[in-house]
N, C-alpha and C. Protein backbone atom coordinates (compact mmCIF):
# COMPACT_ATOMS: atom_id res chain seq x y z
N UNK A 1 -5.91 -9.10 8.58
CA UNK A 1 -5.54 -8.59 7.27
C UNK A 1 -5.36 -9.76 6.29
N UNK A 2 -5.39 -9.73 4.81
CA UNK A 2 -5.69 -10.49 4.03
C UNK A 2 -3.79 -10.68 3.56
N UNK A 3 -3.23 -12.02 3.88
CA UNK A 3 -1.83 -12.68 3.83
C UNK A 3 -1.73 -11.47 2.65
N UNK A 4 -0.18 -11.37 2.29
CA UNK A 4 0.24 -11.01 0.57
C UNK A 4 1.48 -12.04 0.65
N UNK A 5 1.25 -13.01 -0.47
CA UNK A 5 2.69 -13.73 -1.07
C UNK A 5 3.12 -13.54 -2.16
N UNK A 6 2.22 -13.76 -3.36
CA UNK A 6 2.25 -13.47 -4.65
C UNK A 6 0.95 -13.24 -4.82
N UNK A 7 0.99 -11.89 -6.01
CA UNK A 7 0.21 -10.91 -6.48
C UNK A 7 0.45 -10.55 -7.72
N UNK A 8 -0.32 -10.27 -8.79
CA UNK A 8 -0.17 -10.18 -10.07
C UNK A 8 -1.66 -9.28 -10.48
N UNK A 9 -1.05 -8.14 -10.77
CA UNK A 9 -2.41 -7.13 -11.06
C UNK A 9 -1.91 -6.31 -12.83
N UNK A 10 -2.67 -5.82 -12.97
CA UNK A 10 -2.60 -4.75 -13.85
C UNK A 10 -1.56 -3.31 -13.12
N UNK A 11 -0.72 -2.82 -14.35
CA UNK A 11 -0.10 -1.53 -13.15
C UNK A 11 -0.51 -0.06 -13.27
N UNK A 12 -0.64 1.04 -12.77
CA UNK A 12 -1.08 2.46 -13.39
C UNK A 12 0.41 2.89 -13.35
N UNK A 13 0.47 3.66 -14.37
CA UNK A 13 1.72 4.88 -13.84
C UNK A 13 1.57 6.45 -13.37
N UNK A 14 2.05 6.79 -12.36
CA UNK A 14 1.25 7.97 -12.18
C UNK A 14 2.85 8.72 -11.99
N UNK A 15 2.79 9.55 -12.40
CA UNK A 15 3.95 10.23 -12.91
C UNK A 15 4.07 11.46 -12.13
N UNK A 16 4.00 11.36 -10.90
CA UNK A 16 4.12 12.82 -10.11
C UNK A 16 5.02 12.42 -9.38
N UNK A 17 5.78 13.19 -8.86
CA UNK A 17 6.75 12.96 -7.63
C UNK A 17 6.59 14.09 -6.46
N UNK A 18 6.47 13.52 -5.26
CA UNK A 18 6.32 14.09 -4.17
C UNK A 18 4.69 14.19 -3.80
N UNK A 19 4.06 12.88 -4.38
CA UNK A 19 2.91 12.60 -3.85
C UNK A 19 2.24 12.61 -2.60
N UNK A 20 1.58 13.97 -2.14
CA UNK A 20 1.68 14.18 -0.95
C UNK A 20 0.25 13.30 -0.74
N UNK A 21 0.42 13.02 0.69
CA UNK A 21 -1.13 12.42 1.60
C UNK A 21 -2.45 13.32 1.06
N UNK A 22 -2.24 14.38 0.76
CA UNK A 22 -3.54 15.49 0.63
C UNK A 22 -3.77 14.70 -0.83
N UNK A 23 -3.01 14.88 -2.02
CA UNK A 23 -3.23 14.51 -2.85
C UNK A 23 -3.84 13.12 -3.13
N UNK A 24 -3.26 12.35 -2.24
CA UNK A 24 -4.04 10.92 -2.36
C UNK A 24 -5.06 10.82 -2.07
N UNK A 25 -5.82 11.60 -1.13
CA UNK A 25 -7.00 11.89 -0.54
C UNK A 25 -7.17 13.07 0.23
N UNK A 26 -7.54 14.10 0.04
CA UNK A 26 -7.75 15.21 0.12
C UNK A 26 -8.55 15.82 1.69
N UNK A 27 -7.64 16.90 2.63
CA UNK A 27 -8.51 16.53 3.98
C UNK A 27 -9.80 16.87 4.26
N UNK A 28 -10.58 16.79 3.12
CA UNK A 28 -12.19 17.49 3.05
C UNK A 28 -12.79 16.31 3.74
N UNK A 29 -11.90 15.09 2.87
CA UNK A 29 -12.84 13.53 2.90
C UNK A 29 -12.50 12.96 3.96
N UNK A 30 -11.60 13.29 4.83
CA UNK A 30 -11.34 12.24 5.79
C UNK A 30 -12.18 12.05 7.15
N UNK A 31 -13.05 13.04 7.25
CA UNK A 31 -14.27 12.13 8.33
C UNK A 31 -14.98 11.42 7.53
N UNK A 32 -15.25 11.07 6.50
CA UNK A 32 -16.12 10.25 5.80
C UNK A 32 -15.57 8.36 6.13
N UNK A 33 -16.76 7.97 6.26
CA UNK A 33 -16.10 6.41 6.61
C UNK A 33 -15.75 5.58 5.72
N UNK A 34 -15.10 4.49 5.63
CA UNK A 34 -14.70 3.76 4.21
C UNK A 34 -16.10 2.55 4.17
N UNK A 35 -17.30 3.22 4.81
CA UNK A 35 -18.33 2.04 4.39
C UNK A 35 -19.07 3.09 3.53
N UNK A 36 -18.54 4.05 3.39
CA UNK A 36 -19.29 5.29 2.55
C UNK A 36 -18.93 5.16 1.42
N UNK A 37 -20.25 4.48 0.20
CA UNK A 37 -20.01 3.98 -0.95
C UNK A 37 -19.46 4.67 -1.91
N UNK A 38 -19.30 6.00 -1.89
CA UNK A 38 -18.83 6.67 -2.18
C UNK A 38 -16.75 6.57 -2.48
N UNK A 39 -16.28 6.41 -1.23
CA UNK A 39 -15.21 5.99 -0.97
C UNK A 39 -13.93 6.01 -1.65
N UNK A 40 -14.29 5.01 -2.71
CA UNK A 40 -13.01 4.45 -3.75
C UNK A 40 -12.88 5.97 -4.35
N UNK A 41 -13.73 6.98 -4.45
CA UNK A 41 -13.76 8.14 -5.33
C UNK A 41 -12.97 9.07 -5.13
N UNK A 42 -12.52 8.54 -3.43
CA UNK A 42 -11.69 9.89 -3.11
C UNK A 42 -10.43 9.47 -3.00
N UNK A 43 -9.76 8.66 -3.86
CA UNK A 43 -8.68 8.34 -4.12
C UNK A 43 -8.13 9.35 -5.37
N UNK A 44 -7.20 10.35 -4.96
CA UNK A 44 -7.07 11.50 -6.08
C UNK A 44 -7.91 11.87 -6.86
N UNK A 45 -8.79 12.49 -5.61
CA UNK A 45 -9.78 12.90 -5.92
C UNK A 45 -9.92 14.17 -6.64
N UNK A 46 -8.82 15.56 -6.61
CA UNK A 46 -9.13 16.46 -7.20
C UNK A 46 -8.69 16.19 -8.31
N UNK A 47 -7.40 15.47 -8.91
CA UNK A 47 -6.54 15.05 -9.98
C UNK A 47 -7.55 14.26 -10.86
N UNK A 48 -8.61 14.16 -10.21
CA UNK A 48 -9.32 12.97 -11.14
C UNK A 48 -10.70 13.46 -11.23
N UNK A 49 -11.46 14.24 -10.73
CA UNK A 49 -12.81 15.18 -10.80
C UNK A 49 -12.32 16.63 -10.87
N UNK A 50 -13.57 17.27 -11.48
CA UNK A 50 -13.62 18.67 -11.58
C UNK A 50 -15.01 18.66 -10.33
N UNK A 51 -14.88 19.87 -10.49
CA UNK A 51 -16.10 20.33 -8.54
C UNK A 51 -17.28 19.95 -9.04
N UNK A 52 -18.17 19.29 -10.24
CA UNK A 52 -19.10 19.49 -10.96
C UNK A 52 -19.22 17.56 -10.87
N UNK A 53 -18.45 17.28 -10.06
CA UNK A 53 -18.42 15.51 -10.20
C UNK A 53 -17.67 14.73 -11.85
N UNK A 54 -17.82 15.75 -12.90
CA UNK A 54 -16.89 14.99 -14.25
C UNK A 54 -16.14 14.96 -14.10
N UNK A 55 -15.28 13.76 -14.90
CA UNK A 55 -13.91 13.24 -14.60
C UNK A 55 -13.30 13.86 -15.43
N UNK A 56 -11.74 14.48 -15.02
CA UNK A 56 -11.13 14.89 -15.87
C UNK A 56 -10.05 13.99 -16.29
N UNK A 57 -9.38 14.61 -17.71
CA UNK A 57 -8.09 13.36 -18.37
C UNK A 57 -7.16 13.30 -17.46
N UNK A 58 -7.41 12.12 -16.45
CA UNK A 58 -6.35 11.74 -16.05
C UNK A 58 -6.17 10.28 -15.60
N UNK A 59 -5.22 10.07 -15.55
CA UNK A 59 -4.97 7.97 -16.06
C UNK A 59 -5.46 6.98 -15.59
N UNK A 60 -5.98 7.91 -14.54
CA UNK A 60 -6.93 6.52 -13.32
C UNK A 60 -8.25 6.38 -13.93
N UNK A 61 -8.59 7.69 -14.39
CA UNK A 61 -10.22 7.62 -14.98
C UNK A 61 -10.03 6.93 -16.13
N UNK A 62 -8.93 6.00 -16.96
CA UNK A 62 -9.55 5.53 -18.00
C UNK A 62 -9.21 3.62 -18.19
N UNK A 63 -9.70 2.95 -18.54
CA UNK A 63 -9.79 2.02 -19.03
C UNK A 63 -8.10 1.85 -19.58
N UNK A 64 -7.97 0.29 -19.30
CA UNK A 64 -7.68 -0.51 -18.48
C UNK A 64 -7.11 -0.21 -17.39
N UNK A 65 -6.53 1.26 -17.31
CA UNK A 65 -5.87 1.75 -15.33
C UNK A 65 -6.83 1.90 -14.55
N UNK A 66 -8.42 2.21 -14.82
CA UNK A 66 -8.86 2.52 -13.81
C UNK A 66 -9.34 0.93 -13.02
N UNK A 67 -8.89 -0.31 -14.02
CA UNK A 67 -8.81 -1.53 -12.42
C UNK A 67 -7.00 -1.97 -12.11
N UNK A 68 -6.44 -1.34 -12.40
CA UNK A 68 -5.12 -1.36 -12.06
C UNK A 68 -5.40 -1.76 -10.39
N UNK A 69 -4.41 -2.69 -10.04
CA UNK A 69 -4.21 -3.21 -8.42
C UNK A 69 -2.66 -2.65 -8.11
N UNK A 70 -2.14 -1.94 -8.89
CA UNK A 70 -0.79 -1.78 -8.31
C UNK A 70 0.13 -0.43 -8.92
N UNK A 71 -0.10 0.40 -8.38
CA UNK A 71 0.71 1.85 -8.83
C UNK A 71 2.44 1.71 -8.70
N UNK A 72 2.50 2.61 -10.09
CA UNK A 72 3.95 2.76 -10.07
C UNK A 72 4.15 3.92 -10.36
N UNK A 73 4.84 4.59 -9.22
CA UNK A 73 4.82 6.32 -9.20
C UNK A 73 6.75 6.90 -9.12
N UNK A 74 6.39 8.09 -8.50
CA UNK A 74 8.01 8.79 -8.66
C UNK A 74 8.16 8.70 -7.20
N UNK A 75 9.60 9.63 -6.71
CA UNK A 75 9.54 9.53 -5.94
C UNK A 75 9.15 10.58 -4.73
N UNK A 76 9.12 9.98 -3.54
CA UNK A 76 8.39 10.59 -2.01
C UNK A 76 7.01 10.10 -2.38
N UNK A 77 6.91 9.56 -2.98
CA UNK A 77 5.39 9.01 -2.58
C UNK A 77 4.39 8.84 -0.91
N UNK A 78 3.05 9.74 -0.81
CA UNK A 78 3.17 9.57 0.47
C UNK A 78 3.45 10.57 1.23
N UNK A 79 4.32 11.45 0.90
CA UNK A 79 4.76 12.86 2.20
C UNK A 79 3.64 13.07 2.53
N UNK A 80 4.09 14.25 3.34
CA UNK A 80 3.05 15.08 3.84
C UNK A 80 3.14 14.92 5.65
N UNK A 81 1.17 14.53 5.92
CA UNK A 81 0.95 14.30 6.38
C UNK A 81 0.99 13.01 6.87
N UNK A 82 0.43 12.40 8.44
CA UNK A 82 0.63 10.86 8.42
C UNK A 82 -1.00 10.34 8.65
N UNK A 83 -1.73 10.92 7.67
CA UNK A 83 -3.31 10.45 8.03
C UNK A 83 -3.11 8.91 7.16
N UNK A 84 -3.93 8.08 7.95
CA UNK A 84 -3.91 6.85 8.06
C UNK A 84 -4.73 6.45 6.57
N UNK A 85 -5.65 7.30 6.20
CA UNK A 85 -6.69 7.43 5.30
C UNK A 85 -6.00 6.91 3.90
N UNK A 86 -4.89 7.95 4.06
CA UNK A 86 -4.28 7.56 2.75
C UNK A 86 -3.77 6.24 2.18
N UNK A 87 -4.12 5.45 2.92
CA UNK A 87 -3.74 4.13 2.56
C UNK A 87 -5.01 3.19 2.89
N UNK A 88 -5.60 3.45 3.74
CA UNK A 88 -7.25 2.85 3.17
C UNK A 88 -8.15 2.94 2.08
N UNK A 89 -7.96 4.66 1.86
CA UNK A 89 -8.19 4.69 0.21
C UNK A 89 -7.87 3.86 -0.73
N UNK A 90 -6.46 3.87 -0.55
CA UNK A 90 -5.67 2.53 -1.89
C UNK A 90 -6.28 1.37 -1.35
N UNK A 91 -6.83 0.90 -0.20
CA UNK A 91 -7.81 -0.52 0.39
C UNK A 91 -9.04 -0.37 -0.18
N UNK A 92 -9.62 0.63 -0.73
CA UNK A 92 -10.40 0.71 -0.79
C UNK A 92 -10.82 0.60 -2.25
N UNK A 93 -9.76 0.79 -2.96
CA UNK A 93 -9.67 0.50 -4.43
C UNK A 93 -8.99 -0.90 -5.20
N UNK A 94 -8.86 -1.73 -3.82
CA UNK A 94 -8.11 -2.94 -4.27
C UNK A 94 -6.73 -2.67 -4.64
N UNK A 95 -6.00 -1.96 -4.20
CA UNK A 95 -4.55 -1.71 -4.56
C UNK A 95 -4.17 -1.96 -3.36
N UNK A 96 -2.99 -3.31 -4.05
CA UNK A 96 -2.24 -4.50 -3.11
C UNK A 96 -0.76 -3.78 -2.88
N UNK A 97 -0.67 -2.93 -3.84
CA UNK A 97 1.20 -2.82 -3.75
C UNK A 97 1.33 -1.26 -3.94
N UNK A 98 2.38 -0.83 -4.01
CA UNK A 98 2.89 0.72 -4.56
C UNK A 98 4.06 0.53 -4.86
N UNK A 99 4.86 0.75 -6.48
CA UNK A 99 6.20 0.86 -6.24
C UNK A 99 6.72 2.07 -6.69
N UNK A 100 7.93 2.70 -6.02
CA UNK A 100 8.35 3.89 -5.77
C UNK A 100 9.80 3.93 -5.69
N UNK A 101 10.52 5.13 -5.68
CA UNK A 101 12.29 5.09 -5.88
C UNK A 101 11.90 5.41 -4.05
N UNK A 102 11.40 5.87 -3.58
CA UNK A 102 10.85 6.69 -2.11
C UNK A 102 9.63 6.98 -1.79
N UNK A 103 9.55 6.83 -0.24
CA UNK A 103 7.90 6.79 -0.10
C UNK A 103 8.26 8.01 1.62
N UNK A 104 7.50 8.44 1.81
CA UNK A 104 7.39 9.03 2.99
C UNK A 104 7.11 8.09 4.38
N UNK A 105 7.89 8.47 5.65
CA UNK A 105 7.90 6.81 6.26
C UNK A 105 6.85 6.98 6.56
N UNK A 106 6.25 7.70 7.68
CA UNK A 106 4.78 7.73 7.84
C UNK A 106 4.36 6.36 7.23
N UNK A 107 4.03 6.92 5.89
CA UNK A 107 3.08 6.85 5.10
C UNK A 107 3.49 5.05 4.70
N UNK A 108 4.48 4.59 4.63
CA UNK A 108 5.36 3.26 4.10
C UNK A 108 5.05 2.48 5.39
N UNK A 109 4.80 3.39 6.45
CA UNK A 109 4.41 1.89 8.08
C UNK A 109 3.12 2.01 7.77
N UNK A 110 2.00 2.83 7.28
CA UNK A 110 1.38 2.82 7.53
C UNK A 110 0.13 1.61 6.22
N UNK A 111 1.43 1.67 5.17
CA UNK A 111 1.02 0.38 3.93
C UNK A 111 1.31 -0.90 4.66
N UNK A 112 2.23 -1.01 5.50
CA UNK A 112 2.52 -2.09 6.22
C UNK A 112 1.67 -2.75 6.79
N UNK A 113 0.87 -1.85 7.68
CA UNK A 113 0.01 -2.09 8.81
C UNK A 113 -1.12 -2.47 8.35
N UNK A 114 -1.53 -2.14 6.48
CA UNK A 114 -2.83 -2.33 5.83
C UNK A 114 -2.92 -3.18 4.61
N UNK A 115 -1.94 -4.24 4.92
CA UNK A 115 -1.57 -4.93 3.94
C UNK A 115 -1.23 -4.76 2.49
N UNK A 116 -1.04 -3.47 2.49
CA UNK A 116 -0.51 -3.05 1.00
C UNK A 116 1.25 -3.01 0.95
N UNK A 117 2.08 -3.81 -0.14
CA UNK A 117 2.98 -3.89 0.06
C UNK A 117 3.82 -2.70 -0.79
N UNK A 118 4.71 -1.75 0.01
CA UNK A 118 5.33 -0.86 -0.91
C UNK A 118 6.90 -0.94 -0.93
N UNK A 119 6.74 -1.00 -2.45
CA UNK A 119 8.56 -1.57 -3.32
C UNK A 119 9.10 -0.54 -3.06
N UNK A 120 9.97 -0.24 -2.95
CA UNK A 120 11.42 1.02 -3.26
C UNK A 120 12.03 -0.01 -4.50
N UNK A 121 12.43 0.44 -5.54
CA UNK A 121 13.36 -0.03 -6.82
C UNK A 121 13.99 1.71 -7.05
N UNK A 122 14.96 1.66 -8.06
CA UNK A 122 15.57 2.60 -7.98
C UNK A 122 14.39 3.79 -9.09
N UNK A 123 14.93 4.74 -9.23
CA UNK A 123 13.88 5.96 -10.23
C UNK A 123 14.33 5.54 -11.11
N UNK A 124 15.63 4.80 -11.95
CA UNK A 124 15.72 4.71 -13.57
C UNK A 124 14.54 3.23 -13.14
N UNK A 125 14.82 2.31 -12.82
CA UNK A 125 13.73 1.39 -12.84
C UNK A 125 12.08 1.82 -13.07
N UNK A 126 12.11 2.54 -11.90
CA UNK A 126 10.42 3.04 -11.87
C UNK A 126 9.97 3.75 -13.22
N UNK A 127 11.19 4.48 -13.56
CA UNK A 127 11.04 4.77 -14.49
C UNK A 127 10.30 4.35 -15.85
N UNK A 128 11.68 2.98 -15.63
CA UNK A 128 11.37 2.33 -17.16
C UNK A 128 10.14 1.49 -16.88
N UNK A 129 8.93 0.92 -15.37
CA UNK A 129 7.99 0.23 -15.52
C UNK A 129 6.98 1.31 -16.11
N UNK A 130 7.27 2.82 -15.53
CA UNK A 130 5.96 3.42 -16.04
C UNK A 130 6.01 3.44 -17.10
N UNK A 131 7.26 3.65 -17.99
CA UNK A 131 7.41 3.99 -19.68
C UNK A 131 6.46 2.79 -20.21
N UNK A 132 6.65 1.63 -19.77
CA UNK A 132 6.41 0.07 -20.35
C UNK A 132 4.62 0.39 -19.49
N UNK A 133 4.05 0.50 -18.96
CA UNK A 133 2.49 0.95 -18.91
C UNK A 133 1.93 1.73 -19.29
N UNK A 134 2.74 2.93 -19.76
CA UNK A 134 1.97 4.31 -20.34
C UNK A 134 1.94 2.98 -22.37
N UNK A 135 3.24 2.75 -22.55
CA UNK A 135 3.59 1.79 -23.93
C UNK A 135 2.43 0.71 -24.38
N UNK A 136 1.81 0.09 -23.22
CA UNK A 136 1.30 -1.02 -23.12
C UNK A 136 0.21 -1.01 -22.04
N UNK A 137 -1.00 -0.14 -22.11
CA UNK A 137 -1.98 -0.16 -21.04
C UNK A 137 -2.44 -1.82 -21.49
N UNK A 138 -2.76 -1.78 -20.03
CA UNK A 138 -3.07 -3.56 -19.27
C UNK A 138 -2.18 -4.27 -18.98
N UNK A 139 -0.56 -3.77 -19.15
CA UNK A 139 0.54 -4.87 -18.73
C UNK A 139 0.08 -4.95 -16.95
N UNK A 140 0.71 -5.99 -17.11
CA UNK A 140 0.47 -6.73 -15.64
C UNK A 140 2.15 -6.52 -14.90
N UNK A 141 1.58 -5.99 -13.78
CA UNK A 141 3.78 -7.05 -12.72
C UNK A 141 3.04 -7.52 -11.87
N UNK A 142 3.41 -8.70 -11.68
CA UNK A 142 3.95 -10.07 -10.89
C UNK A 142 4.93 -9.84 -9.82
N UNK A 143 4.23 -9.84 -7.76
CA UNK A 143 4.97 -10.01 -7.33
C UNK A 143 4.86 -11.17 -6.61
N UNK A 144 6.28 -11.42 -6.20
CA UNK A 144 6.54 -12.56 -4.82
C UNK A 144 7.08 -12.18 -4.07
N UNK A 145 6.36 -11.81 -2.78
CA UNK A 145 6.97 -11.44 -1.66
C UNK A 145 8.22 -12.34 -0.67
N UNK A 146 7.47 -13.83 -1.28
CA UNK A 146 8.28 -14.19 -0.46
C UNK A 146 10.06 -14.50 -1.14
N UNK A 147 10.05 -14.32 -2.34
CA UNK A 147 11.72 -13.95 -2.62
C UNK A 147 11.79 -13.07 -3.18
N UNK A 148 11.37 -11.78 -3.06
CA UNK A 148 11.41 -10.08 -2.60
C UNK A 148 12.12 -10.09 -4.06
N UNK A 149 10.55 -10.63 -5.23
CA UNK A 149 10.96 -10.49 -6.42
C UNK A 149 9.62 -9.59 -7.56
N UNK A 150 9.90 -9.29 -9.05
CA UNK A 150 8.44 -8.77 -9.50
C UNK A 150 9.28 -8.53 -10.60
N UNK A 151 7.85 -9.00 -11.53
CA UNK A 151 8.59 -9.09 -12.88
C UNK A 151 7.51 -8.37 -13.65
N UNK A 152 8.84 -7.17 -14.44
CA UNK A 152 7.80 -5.80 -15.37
C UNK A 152 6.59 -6.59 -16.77
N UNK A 153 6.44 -5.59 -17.14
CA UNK A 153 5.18 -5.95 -18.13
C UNK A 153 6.21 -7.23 -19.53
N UNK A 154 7.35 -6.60 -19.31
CA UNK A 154 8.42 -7.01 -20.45
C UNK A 154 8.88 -8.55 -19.74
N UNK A 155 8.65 -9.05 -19.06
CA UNK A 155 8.97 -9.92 -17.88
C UNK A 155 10.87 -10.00 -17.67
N UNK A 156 11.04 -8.67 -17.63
CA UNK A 156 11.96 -8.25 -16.85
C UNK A 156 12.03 -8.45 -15.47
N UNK A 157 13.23 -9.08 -14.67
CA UNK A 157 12.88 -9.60 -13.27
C UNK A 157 13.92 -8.32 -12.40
N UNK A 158 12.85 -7.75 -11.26
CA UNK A 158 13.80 -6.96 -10.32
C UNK A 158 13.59 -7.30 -9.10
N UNK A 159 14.66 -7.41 -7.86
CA UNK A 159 14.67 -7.63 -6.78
C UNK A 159 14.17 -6.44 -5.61
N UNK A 160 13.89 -6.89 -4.41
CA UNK A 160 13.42 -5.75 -3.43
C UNK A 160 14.00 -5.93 -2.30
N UNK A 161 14.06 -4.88 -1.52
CA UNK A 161 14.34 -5.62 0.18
C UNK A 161 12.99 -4.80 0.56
N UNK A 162 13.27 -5.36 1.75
CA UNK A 162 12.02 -5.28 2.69
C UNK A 162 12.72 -5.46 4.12
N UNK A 163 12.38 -4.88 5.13
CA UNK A 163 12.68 -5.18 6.42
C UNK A 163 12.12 -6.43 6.75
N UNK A 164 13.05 -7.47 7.33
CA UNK A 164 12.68 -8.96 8.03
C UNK A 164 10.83 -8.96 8.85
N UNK A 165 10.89 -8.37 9.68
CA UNK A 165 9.49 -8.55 10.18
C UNK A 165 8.46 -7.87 9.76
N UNK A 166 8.39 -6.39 8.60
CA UNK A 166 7.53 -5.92 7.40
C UNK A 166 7.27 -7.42 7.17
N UNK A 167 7.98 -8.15 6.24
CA UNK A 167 7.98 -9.44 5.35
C UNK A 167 7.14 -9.94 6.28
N UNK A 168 7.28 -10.71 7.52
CA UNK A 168 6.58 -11.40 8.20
C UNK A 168 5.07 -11.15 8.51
N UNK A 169 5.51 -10.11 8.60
CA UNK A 169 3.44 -9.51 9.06
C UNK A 169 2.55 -9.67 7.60
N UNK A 170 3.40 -8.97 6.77
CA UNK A 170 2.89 -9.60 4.98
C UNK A 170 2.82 -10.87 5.22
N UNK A 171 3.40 -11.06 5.08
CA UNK A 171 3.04 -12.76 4.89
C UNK A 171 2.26 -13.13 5.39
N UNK A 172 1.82 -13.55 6.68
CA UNK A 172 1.20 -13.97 7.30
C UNK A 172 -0.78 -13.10 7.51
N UNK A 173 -0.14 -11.59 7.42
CA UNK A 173 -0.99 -10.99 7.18
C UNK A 173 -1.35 -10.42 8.61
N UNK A 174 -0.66 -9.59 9.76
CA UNK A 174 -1.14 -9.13 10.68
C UNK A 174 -0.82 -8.32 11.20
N UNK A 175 -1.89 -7.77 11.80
CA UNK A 175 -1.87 -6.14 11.87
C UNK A 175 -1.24 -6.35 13.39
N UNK A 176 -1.48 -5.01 14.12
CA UNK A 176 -1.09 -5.02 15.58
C UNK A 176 -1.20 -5.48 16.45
N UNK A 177 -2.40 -5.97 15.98
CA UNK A 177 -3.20 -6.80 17.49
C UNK A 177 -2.61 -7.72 17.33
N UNK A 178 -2.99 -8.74 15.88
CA UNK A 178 -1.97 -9.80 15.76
C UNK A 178 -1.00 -10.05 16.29
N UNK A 179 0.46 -9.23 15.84
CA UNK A 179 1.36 -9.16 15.82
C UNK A 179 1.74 -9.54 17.71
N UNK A 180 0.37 -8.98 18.18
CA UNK A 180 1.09 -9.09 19.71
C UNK A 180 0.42 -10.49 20.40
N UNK A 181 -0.06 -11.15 19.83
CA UNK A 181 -1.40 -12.50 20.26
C UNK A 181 -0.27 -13.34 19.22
N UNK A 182 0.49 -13.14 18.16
CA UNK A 182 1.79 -14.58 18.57
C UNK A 182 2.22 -14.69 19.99
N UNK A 183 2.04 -13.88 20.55
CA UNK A 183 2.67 -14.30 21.91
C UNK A 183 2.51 -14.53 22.86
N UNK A 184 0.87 -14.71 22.21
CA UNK A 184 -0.29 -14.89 23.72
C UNK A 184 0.60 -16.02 24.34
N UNK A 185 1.09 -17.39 24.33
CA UNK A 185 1.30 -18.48 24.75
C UNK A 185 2.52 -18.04 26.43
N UNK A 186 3.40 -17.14 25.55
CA UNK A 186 4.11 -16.77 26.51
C UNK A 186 4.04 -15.69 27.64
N UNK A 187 2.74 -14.95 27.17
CA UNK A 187 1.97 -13.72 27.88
C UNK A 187 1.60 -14.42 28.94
N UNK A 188 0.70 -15.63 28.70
CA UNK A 188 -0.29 -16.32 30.00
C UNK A 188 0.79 -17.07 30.59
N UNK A 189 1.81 -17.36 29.96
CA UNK A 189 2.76 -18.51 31.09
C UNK A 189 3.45 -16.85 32.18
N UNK A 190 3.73 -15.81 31.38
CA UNK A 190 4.62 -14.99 32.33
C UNK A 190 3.44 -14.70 33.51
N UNK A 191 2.11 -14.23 33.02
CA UNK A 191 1.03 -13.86 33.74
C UNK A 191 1.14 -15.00 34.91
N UNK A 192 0.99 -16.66 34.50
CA UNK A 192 0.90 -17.01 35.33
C UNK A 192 1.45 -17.46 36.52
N UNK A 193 3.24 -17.25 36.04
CA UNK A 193 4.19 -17.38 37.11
C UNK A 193 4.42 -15.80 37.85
N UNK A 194 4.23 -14.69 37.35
CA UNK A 194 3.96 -13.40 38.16
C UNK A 194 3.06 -13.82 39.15
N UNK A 195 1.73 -13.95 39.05
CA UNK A 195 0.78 -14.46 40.33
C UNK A 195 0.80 -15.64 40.98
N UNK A 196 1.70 -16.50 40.67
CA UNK A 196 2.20 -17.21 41.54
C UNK A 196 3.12 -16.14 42.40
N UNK A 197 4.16 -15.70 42.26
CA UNK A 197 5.39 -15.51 43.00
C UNK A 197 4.68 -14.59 43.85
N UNK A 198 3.87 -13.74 43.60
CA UNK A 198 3.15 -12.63 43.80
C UNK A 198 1.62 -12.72 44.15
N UNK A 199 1.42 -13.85 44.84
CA UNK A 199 -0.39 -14.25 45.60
C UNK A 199 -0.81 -13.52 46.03
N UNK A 200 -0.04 -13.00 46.95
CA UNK A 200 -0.24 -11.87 47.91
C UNK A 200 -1.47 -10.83 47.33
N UNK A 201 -0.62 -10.50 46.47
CA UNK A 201 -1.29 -9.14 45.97
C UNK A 201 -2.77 -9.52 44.95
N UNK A 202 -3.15 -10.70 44.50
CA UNK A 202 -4.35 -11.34 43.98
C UNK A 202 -4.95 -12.13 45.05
């Protein structure tokens, strides 16, 4: 997975709360593969097409949000279901972050696991970043993961937590497999004093 330390994108505001998994990507699309060029499209996909393929008014389809790298929504972001999809989609659109008052857990391990980093700040906060992007399409926030900081379009500075080893796998950038090959060193020393003590059986 690609490290996250500091990140600085454009933000969307998407103003729904209780953003379910269907909504982020809808379960029509999910056998479709993410090498299917198609892809980035089915990121709120009905919210953002009519059945006829035209886009309808809504904030992602327009200039400067539709290259936004970093959503700022309400809260439960995420319920639902725990299809994995829903967060490859946002990989699939270059969206590094999500910030939210609440996210569905599912859905919050599963940004973890795909290098997308998702904020909890409180709802008057989230609030006031979407007010300041709907105010100011193209403001940018600025994060730093590594002092669990991000500063609004106004360069207003707010703090985050994050669970200790979330942070670590961000940082560094690794998924599961990773996560378990830090430890190759001590895997092959246990491996190799088990078959010592234990010849017999090798």
């Amino acid at each position: 997975m690609e490290p996250f330390k500091t990140f600085a994108a454009v933000g969307v505001p998407i103003d729904i709360a209780n953003c379910d998994t269907d909504q982020i990507i809808p379960a029509r699309f999910l056998r479709r593969t993410k090498t299917d060029p198609d892809y980035p499209r089915f990121l709120m996909h009905d919210l953002r097409f009519n059945s006829d393929g035209s886009e309808k008014n809504f904030i992602y389809n327009h200039a400067p949000y539709c290259d936004a790298k970093i959503i700022v929504t309400d809260i439960n972001w995420g319920c639902g279901s725990s299809r994995e999809n829903a967060v490859g989609v946002l990989v699939a659109n270059g969206i590094r972050a999500v910030i939210a008052p609440s996210f569905g857990d599912i859905h919050y391990n599963n940004c973890i696991k795909n290098a997308v980093l998702p904020i909890q700040l409180s709802s008057d906060d989230c609030e006031t970043l979407r007010r300041q992007l709907h105010e100011g399409p193209g403001g940018e926030i600025a994060i730093d993961l590594e002092t669990q900081s991000l500063t609004g379009p106004d360069q207003s500075a707010y703090t985050f937590e994050i669970d200790a080893f979330d942070k670590h796998r961000l940082l560094n950038g690794l998924d599961d497999v990773q996560v378990t090959m830090e430890f190759d060193e001590r895997i092959s020393a246990f491996e190799a004093e088990h078959q010592a003590r234990h010849d017999w059986a090798f």
